[in-house]
N, C-alpha and C. Protein backbone atom coordinates (compact mmCIF):
# COMPACT_ATOMS: atom_id res chain seq x y z
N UNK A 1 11.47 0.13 7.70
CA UNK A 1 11.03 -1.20 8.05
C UNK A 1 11.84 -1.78 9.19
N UNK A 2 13.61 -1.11 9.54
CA UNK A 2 13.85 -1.62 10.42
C UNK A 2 13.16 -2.01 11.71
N UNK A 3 12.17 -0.87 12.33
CA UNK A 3 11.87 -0.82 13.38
C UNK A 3 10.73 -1.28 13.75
N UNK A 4 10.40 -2.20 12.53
CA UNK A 4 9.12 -2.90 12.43
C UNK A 4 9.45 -4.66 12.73
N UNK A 5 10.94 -4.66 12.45
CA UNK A 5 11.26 -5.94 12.89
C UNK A 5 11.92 -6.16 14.57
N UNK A 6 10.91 -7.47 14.53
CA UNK A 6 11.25 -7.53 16.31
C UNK A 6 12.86 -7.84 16.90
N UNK A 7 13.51 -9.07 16.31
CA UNK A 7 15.30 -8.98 16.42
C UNK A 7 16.24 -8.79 15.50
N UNK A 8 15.91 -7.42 15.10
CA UNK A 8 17.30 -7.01 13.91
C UNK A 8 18.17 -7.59 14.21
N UNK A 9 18.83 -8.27 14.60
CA UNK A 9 19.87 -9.28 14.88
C UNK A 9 20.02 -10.11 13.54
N UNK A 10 18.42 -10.73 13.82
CA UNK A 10 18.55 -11.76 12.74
C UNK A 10 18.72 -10.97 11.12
N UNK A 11 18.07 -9.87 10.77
CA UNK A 11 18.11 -9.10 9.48
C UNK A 11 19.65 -9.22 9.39
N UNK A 12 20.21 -8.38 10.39
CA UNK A 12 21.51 -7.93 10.19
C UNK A 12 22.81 -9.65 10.05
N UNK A 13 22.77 -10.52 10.66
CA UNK A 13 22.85 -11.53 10.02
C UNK A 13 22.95 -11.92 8.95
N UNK A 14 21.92 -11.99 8.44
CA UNK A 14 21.54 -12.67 7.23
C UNK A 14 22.16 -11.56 6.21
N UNK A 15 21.98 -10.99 6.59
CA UNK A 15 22.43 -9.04 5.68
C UNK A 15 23.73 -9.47 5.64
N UNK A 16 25.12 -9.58 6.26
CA UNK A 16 26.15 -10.38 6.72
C UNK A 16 26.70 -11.18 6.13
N UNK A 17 25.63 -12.44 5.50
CA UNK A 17 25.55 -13.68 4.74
C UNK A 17 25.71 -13.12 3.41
N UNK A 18 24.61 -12.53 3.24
CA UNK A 18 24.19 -12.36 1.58
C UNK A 18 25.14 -11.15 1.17
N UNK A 19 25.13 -10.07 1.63
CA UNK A 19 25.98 -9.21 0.60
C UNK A 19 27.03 -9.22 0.03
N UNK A 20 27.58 -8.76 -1.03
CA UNK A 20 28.49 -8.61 -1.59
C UNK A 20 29.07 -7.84 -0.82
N UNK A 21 30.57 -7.96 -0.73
CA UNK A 21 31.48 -7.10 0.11
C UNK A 21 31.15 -5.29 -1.15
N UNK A 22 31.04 -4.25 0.03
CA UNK A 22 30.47 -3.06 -0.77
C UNK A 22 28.99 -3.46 -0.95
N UNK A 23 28.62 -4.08 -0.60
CA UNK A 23 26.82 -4.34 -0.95
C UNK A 23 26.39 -3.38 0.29
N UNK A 24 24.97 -2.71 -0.04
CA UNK A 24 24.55 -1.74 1.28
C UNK A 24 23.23 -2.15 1.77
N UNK A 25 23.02 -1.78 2.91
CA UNK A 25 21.38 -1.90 3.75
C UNK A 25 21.36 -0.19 3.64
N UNK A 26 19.96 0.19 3.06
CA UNK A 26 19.55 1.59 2.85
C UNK A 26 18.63 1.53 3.62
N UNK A 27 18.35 2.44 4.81
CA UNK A 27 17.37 2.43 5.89
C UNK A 27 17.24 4.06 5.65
N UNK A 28 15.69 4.25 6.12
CA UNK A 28 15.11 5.75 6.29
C UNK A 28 14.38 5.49 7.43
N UNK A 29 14.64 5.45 8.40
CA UNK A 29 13.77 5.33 9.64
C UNK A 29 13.18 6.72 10.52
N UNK A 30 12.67 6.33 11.35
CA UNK A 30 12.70 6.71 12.29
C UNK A 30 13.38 7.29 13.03
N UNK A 31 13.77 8.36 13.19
CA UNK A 31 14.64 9.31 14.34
C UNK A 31 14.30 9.90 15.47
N UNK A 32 14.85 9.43 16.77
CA UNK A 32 14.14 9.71 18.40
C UNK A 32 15.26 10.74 18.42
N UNK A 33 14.53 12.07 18.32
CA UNK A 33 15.38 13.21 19.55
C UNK A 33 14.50 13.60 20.40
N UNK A 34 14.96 14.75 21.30
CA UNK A 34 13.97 14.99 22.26
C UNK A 34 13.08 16.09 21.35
N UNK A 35 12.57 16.43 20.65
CA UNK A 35 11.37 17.05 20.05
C UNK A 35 10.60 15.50 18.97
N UNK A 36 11.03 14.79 18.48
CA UNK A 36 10.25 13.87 17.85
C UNK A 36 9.96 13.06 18.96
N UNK A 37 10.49 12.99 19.77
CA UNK A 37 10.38 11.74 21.11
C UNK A 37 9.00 12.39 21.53
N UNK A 38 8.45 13.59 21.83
CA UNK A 38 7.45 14.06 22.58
C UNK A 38 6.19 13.74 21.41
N UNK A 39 6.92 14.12 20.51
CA UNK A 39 5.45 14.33 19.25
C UNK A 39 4.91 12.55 18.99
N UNK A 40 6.06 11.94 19.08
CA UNK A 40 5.97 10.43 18.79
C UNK A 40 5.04 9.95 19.97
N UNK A 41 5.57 10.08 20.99
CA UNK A 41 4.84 9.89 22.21
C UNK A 41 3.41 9.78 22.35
N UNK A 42 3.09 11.64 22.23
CA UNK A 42 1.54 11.83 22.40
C UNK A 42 1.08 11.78 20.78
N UNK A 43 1.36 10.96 19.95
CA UNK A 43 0.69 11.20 18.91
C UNK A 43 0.83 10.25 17.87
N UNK A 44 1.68 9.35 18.14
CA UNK A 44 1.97 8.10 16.99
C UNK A 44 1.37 6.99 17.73
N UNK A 45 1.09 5.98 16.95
CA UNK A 45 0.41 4.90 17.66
C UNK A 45 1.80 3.73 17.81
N UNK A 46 2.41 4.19 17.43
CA UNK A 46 3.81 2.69 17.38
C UNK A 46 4.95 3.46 18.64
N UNK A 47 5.44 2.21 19.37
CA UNK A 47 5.74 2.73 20.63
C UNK A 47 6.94 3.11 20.33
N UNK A 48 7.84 3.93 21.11
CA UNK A 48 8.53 4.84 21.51
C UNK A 48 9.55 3.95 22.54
N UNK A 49 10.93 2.70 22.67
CA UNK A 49 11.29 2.52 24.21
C UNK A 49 12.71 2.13 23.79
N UNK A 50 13.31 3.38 24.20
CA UNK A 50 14.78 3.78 24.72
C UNK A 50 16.00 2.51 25.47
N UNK A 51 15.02 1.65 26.51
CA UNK A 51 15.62 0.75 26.95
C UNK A 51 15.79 -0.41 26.67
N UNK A 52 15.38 -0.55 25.16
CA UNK A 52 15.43 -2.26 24.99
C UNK A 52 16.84 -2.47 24.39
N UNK A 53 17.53 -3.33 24.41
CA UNK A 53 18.71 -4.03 23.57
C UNK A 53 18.13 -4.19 22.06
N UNK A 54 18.93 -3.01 21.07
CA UNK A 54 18.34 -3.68 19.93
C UNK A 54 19.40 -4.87 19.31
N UNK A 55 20.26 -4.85 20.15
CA UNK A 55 20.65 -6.56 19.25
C UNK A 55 20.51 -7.95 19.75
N UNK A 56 19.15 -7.84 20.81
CA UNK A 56 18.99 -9.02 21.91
C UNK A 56 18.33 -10.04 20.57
N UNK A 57 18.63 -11.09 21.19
CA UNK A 57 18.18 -12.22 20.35
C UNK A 57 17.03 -13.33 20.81
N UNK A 58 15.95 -13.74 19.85
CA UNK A 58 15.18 -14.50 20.31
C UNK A 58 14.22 -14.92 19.47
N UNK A 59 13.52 -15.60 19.51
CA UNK A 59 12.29 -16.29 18.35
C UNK A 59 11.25 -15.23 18.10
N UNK A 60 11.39 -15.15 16.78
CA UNK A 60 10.35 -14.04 16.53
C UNK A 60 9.01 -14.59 16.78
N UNK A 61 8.07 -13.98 17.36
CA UNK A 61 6.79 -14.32 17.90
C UNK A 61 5.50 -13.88 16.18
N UNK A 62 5.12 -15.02 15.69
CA UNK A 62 4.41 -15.12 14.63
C UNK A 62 3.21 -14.87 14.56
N UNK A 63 2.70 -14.54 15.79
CA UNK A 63 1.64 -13.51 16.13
C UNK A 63 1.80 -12.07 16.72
N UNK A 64 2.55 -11.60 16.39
CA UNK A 64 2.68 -10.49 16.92
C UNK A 64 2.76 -9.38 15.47
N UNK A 65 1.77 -8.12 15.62
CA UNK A 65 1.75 -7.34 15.07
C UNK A 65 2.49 -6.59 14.04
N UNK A 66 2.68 -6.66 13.27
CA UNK A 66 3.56 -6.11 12.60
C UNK A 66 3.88 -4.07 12.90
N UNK A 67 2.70 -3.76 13.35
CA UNK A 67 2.64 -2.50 14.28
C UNK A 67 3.17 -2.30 15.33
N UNK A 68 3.09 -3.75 16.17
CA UNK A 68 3.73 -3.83 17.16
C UNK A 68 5.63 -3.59 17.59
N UNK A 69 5.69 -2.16 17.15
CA UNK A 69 7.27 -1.96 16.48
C UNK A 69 7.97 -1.27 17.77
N UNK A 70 9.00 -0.63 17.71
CA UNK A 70 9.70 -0.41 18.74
C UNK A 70 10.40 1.02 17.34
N UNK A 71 10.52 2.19 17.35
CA UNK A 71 10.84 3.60 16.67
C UNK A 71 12.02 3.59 17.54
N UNK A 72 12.42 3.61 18.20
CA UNK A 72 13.92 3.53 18.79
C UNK A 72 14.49 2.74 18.40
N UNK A 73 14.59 1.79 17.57
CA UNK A 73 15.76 0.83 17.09
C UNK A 73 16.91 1.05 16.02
N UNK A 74 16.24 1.67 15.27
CA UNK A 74 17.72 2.76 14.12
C UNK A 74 17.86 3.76 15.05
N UNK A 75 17.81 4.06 15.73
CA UNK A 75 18.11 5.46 16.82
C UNK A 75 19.46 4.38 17.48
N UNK A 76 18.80 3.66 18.26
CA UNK A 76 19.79 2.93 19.47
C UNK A 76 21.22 2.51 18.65
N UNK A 77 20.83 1.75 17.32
CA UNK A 77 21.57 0.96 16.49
C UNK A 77 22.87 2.09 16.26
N UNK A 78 22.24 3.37 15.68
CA UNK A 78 23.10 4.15 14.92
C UNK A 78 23.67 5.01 16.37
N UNK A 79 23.58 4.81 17.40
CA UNK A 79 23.21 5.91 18.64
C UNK A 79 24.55 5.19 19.43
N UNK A 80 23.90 5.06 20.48
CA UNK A 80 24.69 4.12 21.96
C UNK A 80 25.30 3.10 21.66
N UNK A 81 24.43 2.14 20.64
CA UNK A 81 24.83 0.73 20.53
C UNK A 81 25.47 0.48 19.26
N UNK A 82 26.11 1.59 19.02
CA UNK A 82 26.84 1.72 17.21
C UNK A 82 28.05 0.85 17.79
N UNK A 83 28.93 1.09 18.13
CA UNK A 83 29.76 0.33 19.04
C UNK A 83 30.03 -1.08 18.80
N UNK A 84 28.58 -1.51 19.54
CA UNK A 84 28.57 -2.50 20.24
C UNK A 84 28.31 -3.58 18.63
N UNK A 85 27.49 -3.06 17.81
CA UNK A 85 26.86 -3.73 16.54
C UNK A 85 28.83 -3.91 15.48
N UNK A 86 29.24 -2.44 15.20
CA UNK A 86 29.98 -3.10 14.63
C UNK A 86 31.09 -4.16 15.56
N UNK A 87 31.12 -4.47 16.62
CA UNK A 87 32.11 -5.20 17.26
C UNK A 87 31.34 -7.03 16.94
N UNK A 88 30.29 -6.62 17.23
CA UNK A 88 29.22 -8.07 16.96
C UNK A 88 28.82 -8.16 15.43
N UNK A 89 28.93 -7.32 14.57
CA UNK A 89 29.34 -7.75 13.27
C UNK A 89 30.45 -7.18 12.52
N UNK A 90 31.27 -7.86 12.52
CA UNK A 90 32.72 -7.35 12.13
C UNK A 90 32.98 -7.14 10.71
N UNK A 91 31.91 -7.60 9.74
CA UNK A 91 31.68 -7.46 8.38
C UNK A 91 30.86 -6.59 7.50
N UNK A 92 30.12 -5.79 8.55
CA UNK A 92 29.32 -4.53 8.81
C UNK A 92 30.11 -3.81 9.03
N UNK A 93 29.75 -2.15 8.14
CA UNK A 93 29.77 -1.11 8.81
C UNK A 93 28.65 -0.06 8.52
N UNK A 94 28.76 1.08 9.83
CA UNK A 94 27.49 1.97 9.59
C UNK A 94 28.58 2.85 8.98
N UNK A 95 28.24 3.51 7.20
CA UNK A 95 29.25 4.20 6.55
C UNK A 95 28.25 5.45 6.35
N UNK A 96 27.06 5.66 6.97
CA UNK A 96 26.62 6.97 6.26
C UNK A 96 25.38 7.16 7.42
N UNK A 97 25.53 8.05 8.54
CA UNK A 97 24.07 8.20 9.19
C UNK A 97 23.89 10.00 9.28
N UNK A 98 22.62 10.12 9.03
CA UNK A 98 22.34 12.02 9.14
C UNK A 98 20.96 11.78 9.29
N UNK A 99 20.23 12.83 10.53
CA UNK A 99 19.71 13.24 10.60
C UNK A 99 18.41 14.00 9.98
N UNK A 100 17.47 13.79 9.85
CA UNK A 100 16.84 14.56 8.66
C UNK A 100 15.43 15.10 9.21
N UNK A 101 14.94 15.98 8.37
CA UNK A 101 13.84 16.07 8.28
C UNK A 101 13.07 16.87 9.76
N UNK A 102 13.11 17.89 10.05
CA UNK A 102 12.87 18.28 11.79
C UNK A 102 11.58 19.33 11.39
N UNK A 103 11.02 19.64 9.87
CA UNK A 103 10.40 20.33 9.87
C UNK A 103 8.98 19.72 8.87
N UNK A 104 9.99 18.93 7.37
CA UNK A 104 8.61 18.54 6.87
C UNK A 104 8.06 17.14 6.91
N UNK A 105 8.94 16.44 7.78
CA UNK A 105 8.01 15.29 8.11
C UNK A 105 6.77 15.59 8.92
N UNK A 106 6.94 16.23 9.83
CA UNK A 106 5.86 16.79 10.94
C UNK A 106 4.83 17.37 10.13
N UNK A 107 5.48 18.12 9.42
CA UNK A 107 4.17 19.15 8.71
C UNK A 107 3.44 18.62 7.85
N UNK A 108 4.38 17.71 7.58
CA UNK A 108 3.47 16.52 6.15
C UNK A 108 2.06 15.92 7.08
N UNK A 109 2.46 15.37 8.40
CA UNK A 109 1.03 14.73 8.37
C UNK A 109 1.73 13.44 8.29
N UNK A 110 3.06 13.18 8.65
CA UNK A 110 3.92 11.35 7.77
C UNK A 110 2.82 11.01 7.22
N UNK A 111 2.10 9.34 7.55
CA UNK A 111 1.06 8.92 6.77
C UNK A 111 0.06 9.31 7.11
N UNK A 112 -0.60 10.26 7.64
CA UNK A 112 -2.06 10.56 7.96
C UNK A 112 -2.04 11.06 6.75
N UNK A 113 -3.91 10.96 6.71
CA UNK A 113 -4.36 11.92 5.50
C UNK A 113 -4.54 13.27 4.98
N UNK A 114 -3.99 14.02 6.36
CA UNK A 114 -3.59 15.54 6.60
C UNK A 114 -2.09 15.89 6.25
N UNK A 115 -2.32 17.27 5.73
CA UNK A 115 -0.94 17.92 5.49
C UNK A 115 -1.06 19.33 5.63
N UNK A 116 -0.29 19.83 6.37
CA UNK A 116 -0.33 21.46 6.85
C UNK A 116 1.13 22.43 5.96
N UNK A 117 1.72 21.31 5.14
CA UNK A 117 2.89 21.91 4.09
C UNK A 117 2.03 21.66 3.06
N UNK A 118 2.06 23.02 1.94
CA UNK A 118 1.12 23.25 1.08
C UNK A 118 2.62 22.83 0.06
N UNK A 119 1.58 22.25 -0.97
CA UNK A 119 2.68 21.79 -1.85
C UNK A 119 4.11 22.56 -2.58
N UNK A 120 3.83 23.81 -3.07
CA UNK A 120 4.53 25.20 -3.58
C UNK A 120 5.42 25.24 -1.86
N UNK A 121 5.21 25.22 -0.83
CA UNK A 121 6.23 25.12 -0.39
C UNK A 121 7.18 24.24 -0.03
N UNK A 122 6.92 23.13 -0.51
CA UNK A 122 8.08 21.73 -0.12
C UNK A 122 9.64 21.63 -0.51
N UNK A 123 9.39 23.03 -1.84
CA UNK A 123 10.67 22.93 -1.72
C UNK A 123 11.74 23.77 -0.94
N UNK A 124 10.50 24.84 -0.81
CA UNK A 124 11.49 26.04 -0.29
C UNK A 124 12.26 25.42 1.33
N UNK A 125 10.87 24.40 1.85
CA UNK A 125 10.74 23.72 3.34
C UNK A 125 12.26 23.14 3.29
N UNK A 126 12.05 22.10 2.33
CA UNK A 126 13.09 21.33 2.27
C UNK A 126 14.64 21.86 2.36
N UNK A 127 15.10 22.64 1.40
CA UNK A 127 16.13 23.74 1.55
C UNK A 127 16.89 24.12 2.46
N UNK A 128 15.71 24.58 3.22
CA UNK A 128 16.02 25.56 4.33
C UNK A 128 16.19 24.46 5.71
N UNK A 129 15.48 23.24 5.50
CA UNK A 129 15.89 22.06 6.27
C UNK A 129 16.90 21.52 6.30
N UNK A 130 16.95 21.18 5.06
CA UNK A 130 18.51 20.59 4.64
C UNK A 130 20.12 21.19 5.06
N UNK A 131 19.67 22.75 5.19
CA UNK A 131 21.10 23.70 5.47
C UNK A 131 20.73 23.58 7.24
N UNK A 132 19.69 23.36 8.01
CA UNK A 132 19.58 23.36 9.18
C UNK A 132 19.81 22.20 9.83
N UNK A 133 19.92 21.14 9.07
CA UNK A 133 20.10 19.72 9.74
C UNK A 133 20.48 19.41 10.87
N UNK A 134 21.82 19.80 9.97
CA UNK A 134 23.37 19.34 10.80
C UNK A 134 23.39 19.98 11.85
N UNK A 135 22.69 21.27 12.32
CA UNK A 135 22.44 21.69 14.03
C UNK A 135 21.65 21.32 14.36
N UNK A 136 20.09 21.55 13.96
CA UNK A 136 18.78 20.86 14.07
C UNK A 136 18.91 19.63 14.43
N UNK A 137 19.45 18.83 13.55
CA UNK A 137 18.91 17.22 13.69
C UNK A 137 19.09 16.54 15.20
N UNK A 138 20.21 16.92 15.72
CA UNK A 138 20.34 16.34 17.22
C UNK A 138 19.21 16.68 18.13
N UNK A 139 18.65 17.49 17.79
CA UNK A 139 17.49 18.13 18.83
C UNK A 139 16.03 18.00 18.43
N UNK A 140 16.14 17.79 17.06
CA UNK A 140 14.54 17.61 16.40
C UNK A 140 14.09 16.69 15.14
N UNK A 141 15.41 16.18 14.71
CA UNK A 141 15.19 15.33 13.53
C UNK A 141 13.95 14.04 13.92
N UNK A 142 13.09 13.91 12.62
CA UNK A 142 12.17 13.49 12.35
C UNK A 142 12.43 12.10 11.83
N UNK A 143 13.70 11.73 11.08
CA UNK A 143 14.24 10.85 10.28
C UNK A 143 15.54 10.57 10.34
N UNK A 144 15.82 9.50 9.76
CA UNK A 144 17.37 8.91 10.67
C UNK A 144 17.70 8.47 9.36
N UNK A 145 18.51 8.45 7.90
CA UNK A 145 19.14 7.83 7.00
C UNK A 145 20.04 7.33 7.63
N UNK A 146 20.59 5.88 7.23
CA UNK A 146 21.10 4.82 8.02
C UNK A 146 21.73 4.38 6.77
N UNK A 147 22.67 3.74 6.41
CA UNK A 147 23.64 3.35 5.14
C UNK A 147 24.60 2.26 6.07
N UNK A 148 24.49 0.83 5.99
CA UNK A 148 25.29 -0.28 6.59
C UNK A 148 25.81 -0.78 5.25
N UNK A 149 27.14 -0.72 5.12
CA UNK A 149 27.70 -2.12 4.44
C UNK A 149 28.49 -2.84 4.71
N UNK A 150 28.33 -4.19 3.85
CA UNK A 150 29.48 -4.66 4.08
C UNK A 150 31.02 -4.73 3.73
N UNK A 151 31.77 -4.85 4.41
CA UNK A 151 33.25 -4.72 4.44
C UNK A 151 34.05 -5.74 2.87
């Protein structure tokens, strides 16, 4: 859902406010490498853009799409601008990010009504994903686990 909101700023804020020190934000997003970046591209309908500031601030627009999302924003957050977020929230931290998924998100079909992983193999898929990640994921991960808490 992160990347469905237009100024995570304000989530992360309020996230800030309310938690209990040790309280967590559990995110499963979206993950931009350069093999999901292409597939996302020509084939997802929710945009794909590398250059926006995800901690710019501004009035959320109350007509605007809830589709209307930006899939680079747990990428940037956990990515380039990891940095910059915990310095601008000093009561935050990102304590857990990995890579996931480079083989059966794709094959699943995510939410379409198609699936090209036959069920009897999801687990074997999974497995053999899971031990490939941690090289895989920089180059093809499908999914971004994201773990913020607070301090």
């Amino acid at each position: 859902m992160l990347h469905h909101i237009e100024y995570p700023r304000h989530l992360l804020t309020e996230a800030a406010r309310v938690l209990q020190p040790g309280g967590r934000l559990v995110f499963v997003e979206p993950a931009i490498t350069p093999v999901s970046w292409l597939v996302f591209k020509l084939a997802h309908p929710e945009p794909v853009d590398l250059r926006v500031d995800p901690l710019s601030d501004g009035l959320p627009n109350p007509s605007k799409h809830p589709f209307e999302s930006n899939q680079a924003i747990p990428t940037l957050l956990a990515g380039r601008h990891h940095g910059r977020f915990e310095r601008e929230f000093p009561q935050l931290q990102l304590v857990h990010r990995q890579r996931l998924s480079p083989f059966a998100y794709p094959l699943s079909g995510g939410y379409r009504p198609w699936c090209l992983l036959p069920e009897r193999l999801v687990g074997p898929v999974m497995r053999f994903e899971n031990r490939l990640a941690p090289a895989l994921g920089p180059l093809m991960a499908f999914r971004l686990l994201m773990v913020i808490e607070k301090r």
